[in-house]
N, C-alpha and C. Protein backbone atom coordinates (compact mmCIF):
# COMPACT_ATOMS: atom_id res chain seq x y z
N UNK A 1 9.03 1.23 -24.74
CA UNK A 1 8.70 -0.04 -24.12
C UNK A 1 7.22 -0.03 -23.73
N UNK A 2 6.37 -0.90 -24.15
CA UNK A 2 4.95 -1.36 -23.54
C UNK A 2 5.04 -1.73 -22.08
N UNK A 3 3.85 -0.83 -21.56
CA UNK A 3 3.61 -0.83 -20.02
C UNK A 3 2.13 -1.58 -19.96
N UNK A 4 1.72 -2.61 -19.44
CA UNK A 4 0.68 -3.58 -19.23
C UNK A 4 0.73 -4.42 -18.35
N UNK A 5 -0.61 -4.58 -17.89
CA UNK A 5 -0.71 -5.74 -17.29
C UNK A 5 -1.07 -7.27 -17.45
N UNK A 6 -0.60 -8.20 -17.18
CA UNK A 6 -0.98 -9.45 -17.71
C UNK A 6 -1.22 -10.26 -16.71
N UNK A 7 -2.80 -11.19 -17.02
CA UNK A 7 -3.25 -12.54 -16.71
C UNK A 7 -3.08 -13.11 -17.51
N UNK A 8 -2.51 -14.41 -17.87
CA UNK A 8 -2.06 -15.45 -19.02
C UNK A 8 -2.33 -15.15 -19.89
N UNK A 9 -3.22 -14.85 -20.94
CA UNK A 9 -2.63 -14.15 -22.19
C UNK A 9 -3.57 -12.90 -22.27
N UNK A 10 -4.27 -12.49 -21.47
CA UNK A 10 -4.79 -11.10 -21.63
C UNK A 10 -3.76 -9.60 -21.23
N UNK A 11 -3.74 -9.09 -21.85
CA UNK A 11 -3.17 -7.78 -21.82
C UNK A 11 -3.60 -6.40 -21.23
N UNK A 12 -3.94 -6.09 -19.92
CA UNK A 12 -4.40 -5.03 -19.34
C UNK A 12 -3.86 -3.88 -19.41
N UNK A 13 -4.71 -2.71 -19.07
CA UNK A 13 -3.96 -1.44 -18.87
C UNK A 13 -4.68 -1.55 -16.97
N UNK A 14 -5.88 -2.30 -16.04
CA UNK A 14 -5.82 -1.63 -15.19
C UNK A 14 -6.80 -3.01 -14.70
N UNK A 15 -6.45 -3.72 -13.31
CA UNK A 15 -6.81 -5.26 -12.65
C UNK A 15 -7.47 -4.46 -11.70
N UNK A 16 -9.06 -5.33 -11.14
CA UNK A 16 -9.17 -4.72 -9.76
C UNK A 16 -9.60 -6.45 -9.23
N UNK A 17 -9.10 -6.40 -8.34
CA UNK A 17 -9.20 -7.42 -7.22
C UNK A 17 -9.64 -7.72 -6.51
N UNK A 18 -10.65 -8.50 -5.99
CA UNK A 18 -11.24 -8.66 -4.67
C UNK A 18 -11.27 -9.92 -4.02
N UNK A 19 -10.29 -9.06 -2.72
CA UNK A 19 -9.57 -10.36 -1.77
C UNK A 19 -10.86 -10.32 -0.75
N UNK A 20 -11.24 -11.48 -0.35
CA UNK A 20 -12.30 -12.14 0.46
C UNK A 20 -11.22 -11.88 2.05
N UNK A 21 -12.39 -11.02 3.22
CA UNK A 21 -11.60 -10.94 4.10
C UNK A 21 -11.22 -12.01 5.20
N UNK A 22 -11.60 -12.93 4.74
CA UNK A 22 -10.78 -14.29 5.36
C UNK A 22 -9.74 -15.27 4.70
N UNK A 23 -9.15 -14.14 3.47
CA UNK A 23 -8.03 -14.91 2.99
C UNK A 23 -7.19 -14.78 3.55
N UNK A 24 -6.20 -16.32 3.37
CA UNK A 24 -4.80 -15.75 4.43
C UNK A 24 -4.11 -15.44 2.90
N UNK A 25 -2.94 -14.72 3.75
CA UNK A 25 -1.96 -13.83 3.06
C UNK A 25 -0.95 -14.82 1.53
N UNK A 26 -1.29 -15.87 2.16
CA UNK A 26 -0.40 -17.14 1.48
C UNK A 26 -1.26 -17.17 -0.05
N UNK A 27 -2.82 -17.04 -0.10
CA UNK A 27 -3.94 -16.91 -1.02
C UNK A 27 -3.86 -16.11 -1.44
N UNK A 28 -4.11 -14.65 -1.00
CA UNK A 28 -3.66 -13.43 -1.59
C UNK A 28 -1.91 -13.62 -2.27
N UNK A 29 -1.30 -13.69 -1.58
CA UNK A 29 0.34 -14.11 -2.96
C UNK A 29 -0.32 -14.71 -4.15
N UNK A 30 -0.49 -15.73 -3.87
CA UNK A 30 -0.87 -16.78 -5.04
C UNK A 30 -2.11 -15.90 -6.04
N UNK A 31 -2.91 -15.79 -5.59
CA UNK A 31 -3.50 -14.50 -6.49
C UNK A 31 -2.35 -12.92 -6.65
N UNK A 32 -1.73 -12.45 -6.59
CA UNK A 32 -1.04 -11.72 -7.31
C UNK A 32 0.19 -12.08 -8.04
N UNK A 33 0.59 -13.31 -7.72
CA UNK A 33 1.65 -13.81 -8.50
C UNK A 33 1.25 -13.95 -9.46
N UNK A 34 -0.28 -13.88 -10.02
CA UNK A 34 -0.81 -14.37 -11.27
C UNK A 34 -0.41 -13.23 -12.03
N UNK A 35 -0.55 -11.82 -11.60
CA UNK A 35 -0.65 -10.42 -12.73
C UNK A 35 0.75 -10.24 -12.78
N UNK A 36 1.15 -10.31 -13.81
CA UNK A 36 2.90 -9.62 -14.26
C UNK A 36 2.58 -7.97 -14.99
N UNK A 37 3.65 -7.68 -14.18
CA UNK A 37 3.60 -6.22 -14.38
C UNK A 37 4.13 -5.94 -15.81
N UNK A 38 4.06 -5.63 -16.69
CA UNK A 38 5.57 -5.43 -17.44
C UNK A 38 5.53 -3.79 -18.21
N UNK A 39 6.96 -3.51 -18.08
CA UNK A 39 7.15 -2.37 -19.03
C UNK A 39 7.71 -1.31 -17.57
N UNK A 40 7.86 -1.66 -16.47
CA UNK A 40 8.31 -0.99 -15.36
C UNK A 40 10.26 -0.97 -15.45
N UNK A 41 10.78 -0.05 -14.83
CA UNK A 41 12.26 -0.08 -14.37
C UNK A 41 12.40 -0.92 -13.21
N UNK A 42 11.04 -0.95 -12.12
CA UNK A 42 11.26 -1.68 -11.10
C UNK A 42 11.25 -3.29 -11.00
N UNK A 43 11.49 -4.17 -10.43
CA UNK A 43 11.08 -5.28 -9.98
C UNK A 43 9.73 -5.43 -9.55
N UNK A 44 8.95 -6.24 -10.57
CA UNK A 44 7.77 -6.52 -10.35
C UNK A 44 7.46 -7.43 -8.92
N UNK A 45 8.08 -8.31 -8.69
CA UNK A 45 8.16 -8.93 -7.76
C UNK A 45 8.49 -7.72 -6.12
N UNK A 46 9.30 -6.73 -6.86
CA UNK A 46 9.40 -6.10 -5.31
C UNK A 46 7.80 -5.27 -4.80
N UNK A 47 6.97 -4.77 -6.25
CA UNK A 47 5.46 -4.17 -6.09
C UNK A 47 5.17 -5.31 -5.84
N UNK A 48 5.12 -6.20 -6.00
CA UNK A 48 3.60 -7.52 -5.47
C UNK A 48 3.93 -7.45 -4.13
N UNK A 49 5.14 -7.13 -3.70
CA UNK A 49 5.70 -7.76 -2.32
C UNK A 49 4.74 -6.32 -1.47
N UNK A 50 5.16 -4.91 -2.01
CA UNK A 50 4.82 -3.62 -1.07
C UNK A 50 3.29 -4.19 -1.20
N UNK A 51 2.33 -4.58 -2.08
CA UNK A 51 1.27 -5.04 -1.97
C UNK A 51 0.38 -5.42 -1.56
N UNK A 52 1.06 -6.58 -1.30
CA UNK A 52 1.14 -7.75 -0.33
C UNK A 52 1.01 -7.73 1.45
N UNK A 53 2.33 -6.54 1.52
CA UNK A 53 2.12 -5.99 2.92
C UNK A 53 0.62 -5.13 3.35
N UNK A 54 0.69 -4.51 2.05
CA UNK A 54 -0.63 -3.43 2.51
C UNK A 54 -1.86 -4.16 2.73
N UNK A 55 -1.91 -5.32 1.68
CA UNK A 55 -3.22 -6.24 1.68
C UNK A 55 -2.72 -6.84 3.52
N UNK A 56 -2.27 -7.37 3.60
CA UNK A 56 -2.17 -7.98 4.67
C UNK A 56 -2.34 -7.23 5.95
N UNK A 57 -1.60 -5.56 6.34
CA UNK A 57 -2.48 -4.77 7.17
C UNK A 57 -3.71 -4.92 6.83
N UNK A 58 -4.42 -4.30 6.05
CA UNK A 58 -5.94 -4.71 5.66
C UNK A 58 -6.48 -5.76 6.21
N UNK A 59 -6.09 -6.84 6.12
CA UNK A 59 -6.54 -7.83 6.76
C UNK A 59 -6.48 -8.08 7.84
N UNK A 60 -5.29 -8.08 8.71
CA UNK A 60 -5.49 -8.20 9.83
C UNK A 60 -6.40 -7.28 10.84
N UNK A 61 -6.63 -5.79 10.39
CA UNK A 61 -7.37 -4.81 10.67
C UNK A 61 -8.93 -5.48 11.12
N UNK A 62 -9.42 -6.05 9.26
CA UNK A 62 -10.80 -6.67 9.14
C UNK A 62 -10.95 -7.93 10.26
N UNK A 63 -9.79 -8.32 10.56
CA UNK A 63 -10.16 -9.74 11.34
C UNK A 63 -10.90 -9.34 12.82
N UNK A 64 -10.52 -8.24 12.85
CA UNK A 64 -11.20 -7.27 14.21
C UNK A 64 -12.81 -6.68 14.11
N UNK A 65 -12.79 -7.15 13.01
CA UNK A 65 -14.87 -6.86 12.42
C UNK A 65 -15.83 -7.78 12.49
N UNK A 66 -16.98 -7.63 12.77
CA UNK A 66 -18.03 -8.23 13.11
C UNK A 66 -18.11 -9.06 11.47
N UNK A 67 -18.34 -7.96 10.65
CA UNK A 67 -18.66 -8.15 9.56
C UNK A 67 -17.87 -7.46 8.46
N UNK A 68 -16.40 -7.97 8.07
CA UNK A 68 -16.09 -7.80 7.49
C UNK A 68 -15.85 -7.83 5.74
N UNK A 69 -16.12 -6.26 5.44
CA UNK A 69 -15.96 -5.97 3.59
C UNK A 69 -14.92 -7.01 3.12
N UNK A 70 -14.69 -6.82 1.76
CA UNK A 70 -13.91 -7.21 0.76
C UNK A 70 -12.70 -5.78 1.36
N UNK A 71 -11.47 -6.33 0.82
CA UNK A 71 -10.51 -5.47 0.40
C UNK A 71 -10.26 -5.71 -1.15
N UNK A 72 -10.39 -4.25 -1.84
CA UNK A 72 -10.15 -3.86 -3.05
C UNK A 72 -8.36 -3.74 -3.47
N UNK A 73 -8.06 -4.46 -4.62
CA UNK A 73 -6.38 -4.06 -5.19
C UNK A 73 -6.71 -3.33 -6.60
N UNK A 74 -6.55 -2.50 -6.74
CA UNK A 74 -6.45 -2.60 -7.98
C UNK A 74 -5.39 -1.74 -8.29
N UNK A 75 -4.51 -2.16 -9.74
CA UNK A 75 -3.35 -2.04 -10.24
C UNK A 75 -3.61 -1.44 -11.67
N UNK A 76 -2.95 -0.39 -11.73
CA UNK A 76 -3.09 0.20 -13.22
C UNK A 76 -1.80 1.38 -13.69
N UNK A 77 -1.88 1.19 -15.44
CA UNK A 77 -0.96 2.17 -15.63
C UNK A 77 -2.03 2.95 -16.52
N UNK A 78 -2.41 4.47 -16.04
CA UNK A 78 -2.56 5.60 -16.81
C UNK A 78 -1.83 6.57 -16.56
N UNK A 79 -1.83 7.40 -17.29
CA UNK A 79 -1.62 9.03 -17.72
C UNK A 79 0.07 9.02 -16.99
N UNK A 80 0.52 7.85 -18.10
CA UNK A 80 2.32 8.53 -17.96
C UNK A 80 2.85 7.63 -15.99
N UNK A 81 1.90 7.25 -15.43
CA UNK A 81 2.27 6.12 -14.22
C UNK A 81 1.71 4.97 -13.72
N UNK A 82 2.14 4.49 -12.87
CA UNK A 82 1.80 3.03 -12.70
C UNK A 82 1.18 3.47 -11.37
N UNK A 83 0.00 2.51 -10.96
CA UNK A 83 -0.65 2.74 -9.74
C UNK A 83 -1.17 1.47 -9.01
N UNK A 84 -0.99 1.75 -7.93
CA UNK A 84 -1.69 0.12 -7.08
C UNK A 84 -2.25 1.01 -6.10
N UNK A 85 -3.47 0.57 -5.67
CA UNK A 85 -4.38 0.96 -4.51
C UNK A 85 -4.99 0.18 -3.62
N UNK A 86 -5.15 0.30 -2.62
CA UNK A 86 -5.69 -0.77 -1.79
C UNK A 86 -6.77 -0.33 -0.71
N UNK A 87 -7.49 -0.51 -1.03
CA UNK A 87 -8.88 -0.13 -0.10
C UNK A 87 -9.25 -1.31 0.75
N UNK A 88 -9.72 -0.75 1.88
CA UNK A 88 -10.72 -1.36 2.81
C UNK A 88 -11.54 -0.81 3.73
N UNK A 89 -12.59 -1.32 4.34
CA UNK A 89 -13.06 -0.62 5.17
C UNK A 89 -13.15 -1.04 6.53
N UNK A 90 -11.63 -1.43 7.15
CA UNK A 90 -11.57 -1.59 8.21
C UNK A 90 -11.72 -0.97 9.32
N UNK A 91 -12.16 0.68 8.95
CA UNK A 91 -11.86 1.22 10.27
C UNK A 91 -11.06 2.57 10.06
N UNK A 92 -10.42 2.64 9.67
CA UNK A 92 -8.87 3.28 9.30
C UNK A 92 -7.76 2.75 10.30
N UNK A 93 -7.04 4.19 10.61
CA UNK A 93 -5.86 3.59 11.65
C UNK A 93 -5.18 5.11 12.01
N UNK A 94 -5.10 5.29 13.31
CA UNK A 94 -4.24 6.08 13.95
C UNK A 94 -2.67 6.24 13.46
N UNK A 95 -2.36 7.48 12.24
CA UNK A 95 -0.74 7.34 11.62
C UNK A 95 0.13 7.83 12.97
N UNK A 96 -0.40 8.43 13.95
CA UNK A 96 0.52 8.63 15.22
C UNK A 96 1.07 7.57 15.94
N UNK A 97 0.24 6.30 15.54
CA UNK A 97 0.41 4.88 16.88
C UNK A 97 1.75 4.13 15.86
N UNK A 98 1.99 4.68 14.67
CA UNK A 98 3.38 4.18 13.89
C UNK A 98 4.35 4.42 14.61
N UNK A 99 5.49 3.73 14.38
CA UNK A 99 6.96 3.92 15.20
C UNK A 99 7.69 4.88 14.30
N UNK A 100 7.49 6.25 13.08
CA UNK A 100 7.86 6.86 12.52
C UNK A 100 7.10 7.69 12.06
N UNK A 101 7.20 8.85 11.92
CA UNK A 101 6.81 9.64 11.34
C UNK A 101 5.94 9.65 9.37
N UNK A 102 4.97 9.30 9.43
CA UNK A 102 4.74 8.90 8.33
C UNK A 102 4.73 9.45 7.21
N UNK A 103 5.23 11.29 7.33
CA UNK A 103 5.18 11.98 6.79
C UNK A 103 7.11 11.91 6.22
N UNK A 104 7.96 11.71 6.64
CA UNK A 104 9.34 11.37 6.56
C UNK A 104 9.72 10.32 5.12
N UNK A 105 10.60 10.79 4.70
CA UNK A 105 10.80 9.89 2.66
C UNK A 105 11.58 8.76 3.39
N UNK A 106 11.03 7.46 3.12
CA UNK A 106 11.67 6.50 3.27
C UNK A 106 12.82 6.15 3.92
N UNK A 107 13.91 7.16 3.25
CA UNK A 107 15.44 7.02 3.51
C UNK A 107 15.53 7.31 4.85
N UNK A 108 14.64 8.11 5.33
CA UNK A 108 15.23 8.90 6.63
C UNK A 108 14.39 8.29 8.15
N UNK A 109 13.96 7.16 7.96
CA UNK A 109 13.32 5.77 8.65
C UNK A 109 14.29 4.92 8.96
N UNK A 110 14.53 5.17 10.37
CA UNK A 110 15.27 3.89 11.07
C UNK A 110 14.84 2.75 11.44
N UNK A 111 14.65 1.76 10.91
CA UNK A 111 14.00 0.39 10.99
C UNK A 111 14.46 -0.54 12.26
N UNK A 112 15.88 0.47 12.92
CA UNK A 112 16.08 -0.80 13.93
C UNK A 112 16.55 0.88 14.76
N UNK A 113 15.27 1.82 15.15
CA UNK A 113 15.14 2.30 16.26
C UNK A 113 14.74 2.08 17.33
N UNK A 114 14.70 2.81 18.44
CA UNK A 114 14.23 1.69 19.72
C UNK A 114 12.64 2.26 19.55
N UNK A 115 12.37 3.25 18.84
CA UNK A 115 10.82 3.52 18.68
C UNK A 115 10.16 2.36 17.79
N UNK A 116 10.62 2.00 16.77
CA UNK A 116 10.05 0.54 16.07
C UNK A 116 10.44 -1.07 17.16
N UNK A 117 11.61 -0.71 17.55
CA UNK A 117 11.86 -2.03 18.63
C UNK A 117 10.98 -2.03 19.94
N UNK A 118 10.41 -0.61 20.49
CA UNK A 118 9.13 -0.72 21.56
C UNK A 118 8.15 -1.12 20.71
N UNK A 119 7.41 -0.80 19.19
CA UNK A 119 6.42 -0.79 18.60
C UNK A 119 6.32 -2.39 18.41
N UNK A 120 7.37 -3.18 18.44
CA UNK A 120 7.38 -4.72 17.78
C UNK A 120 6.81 -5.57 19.05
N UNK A 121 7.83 -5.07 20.63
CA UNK A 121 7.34 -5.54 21.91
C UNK A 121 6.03 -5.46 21.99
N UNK A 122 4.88 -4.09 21.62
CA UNK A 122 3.78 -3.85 22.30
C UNK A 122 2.66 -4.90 21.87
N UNK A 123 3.29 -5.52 20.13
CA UNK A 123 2.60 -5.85 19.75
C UNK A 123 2.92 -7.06 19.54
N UNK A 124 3.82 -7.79 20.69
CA UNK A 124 4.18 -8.97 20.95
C UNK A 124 4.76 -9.87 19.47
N UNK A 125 5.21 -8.68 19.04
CA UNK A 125 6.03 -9.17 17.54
C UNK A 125 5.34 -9.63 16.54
N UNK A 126 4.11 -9.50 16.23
CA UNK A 126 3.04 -9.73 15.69
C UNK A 126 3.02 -8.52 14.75
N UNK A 127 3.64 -7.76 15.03
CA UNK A 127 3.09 -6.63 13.83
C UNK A 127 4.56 -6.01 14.24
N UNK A 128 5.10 -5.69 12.91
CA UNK A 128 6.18 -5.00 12.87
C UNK A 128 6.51 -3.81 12.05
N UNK A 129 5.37 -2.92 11.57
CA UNK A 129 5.44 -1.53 11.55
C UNK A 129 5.94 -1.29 10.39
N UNK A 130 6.05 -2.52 9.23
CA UNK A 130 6.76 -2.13 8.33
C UNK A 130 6.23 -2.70 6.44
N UNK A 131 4.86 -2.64 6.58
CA UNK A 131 4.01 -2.68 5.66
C UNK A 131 4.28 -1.36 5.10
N UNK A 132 3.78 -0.27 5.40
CA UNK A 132 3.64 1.20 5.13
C UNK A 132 5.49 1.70 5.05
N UNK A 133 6.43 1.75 5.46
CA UNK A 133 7.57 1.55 5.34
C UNK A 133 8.15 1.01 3.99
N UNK A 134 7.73 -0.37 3.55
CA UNK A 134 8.47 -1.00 2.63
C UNK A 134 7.54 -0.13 1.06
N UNK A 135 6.01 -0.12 1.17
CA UNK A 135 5.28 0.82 0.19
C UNK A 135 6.03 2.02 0.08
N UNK A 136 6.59 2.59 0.90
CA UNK A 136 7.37 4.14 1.13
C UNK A 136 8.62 3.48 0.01
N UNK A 137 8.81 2.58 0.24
CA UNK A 137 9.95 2.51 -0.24
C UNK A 137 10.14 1.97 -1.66
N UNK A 138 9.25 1.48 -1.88
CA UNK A 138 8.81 1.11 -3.84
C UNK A 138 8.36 2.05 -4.31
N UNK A 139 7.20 2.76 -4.24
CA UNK A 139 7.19 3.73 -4.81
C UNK A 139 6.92 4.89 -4.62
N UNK A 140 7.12 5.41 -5.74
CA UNK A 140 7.70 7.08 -6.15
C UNK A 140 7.31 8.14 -5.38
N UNK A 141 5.96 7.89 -4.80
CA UNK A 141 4.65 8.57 -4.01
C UNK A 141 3.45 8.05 -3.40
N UNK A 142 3.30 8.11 -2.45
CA UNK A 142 2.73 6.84 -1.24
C UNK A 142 1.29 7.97 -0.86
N UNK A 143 0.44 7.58 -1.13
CA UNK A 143 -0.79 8.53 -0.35
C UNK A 143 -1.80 7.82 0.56
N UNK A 144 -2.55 8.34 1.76
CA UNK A 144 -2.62 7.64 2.36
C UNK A 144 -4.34 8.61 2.45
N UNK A 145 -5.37 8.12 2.39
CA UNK A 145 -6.36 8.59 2.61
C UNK A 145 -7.70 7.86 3.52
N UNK A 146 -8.23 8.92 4.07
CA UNK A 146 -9.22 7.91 5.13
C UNK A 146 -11.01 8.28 4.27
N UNK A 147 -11.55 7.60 4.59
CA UNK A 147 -13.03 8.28 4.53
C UNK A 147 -13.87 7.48 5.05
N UNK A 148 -14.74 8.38 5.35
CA UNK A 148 -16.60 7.75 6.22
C UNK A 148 -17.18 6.89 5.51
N UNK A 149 -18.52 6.06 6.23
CA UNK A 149 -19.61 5.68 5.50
C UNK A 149 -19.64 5.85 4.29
N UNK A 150 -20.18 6.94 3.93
CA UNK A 150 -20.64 7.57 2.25
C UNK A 150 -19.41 7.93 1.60
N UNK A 151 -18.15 7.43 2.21
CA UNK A 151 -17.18 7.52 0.85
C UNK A 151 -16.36 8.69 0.84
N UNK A 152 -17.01 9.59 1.63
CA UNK A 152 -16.21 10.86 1.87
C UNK A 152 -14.85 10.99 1.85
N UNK A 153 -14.40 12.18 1.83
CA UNK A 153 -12.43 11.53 2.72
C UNK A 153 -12.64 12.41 3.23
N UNK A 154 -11.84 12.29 5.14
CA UNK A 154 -11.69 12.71 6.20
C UNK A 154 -10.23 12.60 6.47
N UNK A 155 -10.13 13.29 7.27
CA UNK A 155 -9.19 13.69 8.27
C UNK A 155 -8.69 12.34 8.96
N UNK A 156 -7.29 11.81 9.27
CA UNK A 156 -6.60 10.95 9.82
C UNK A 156 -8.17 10.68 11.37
N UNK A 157 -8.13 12.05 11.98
CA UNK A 157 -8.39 12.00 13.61
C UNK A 157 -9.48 12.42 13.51
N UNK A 158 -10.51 11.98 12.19
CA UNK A 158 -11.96 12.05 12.42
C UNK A 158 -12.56 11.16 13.01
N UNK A 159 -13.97 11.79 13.92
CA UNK A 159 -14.76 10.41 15.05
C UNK A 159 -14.85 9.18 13.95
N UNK A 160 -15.28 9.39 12.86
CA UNK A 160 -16.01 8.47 12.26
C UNK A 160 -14.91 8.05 10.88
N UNK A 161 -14.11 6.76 11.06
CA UNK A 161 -13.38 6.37 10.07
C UNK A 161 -14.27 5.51 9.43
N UNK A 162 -14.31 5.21 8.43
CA UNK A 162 -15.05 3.78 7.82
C UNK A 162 -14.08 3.03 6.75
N UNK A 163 -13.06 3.46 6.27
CA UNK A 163 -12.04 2.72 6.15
C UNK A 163 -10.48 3.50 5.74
N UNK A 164 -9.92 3.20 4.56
CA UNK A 164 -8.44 3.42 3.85
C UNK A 164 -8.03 2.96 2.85
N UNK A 165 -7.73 4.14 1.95
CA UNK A 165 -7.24 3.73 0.75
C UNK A 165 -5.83 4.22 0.82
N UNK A 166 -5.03 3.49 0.07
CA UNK A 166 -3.73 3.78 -0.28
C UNK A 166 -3.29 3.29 -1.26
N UNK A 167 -2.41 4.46 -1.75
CA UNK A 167 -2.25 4.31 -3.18
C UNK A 167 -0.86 4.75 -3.56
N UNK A 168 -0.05 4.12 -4.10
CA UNK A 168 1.37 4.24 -4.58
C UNK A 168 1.59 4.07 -5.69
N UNK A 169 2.47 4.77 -6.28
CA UNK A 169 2.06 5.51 -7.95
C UNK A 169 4.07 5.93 -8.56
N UNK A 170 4.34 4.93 -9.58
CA UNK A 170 5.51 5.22 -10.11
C UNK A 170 5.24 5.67 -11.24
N UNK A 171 5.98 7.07 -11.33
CA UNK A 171 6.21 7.24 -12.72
C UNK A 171 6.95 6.60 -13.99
N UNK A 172 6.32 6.81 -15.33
CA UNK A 172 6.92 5.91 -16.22
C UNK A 172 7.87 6.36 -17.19
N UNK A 173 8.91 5.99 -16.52
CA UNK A 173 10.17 6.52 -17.96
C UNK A 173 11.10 7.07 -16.82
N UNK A 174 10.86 7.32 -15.67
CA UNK A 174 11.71 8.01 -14.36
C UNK A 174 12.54 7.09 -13.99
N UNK A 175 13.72 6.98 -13.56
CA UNK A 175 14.52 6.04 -12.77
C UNK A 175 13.64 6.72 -11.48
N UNK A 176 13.86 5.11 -10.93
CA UNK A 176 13.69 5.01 -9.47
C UNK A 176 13.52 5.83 -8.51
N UNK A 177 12.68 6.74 -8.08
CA UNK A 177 12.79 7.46 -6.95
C UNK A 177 12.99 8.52 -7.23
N UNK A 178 13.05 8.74 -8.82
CA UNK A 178 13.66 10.33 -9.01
C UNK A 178 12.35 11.21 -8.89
N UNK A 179 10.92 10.87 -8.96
CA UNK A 179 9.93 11.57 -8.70
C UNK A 179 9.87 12.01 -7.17
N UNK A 180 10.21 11.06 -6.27
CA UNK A 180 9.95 11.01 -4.67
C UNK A 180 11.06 12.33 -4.50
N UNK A 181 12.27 12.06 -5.23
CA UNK A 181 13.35 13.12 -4.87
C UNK A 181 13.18 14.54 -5.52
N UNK A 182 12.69 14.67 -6.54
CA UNK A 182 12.06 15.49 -7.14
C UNK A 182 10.83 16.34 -6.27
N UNK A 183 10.15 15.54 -5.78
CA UNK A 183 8.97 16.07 -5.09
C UNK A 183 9.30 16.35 -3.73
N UNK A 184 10.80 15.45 -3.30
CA UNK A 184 11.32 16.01 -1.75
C UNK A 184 12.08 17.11 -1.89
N UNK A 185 12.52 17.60 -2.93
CA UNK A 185 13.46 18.59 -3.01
C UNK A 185 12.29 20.21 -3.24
N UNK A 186 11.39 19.65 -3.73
CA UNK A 186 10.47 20.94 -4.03
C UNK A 186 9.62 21.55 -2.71
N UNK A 187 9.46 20.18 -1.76
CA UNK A 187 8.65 20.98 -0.21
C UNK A 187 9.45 21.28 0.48
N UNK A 188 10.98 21.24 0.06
CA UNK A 188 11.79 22.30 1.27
C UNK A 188 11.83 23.66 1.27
């Protein structure tokens, strides 16, 4: 089966995107509803959606900037997987101030704990902790990286964040999750 990406009749192997940081989220859909994934086991519609969430942390992050960057998407299939990434340079973000352990495989995330039900109160229900959650949960392998100014990558709890990339990556020809389970069964 052919794995590509498509804008109306062009045929990609790899889209990069640049969402303006005063788009609302409703603009950003409508710009990814445009790229069809095809040649995946998954529901394309369920990746635009994990996407979608991540673009949208991103954004709300930037709305907190003087002068806020572009956030970067870009979507590609090389070397045997499919990849979506999402950069910005909001800042980064504290993975301790999550209502879960971010290091934990999807499955084992209680979505209606009272640690996500304090996390929803603090933030007057405005943010519900579950962007990074639903990405955990599409695909195969979720990475989460910070870096400085010059691009570097740092440490979660370095002084100096300058933004976040994240990047979620299915393998091609794998049923569903069998990489994530594969790769959870090997760090025990």
């Amino acid at each position: 089966m052919p794995h590509y990406l498509r804008i109306g009749e062009k045929k990609l192997s790899r889209i990069r995107l640049t969402i303006h940081p005063g788009a609302t989220v409703t603009e950003v859909f409508s710009l990814l509803r445009k790229v069809e994934i095809v040649g995946l086991p998954h529901s394309p519609q369920t990746i635009i959606y994990a996407v979608l969430e991540l673009v949208s942390n991103s954004l709300r992050a930037l709305s907190k900037k003087t002068d806020p960057a572009p956030v970067y998407v870009t979507l590609a299939f090389k070397d045997g997987s499919f990849t979506a990434e999402v950069r910005d340079e909001a800042g980064g973000f504290d993975p301790s101030t999550l209502p879960y352990d971010i290091n934990l495989p999807a499955d084992r995330i209680d979505i209606e704990s009272k640690a996500f039900h304090a996390y929803r109160e603090a933030n007057g229900n405005r943010h519900f902790g579950l962007g990074l959650y639903i990405a955990k949960k599409v695909f195969d392998r979720l990475e989460i990286h910070f870096f400085d100014s010059t691009g570097n990558e740092v440490p979660w709890d370095a002084q100096e964040k300058h933004g976040t990339l994240i990047r979620g990556s299915i393998a091609i020809g794998a049923p569903h999750g069998a990489a994530r389970r594969e790769a959870e069964s090997t760090s025990r």
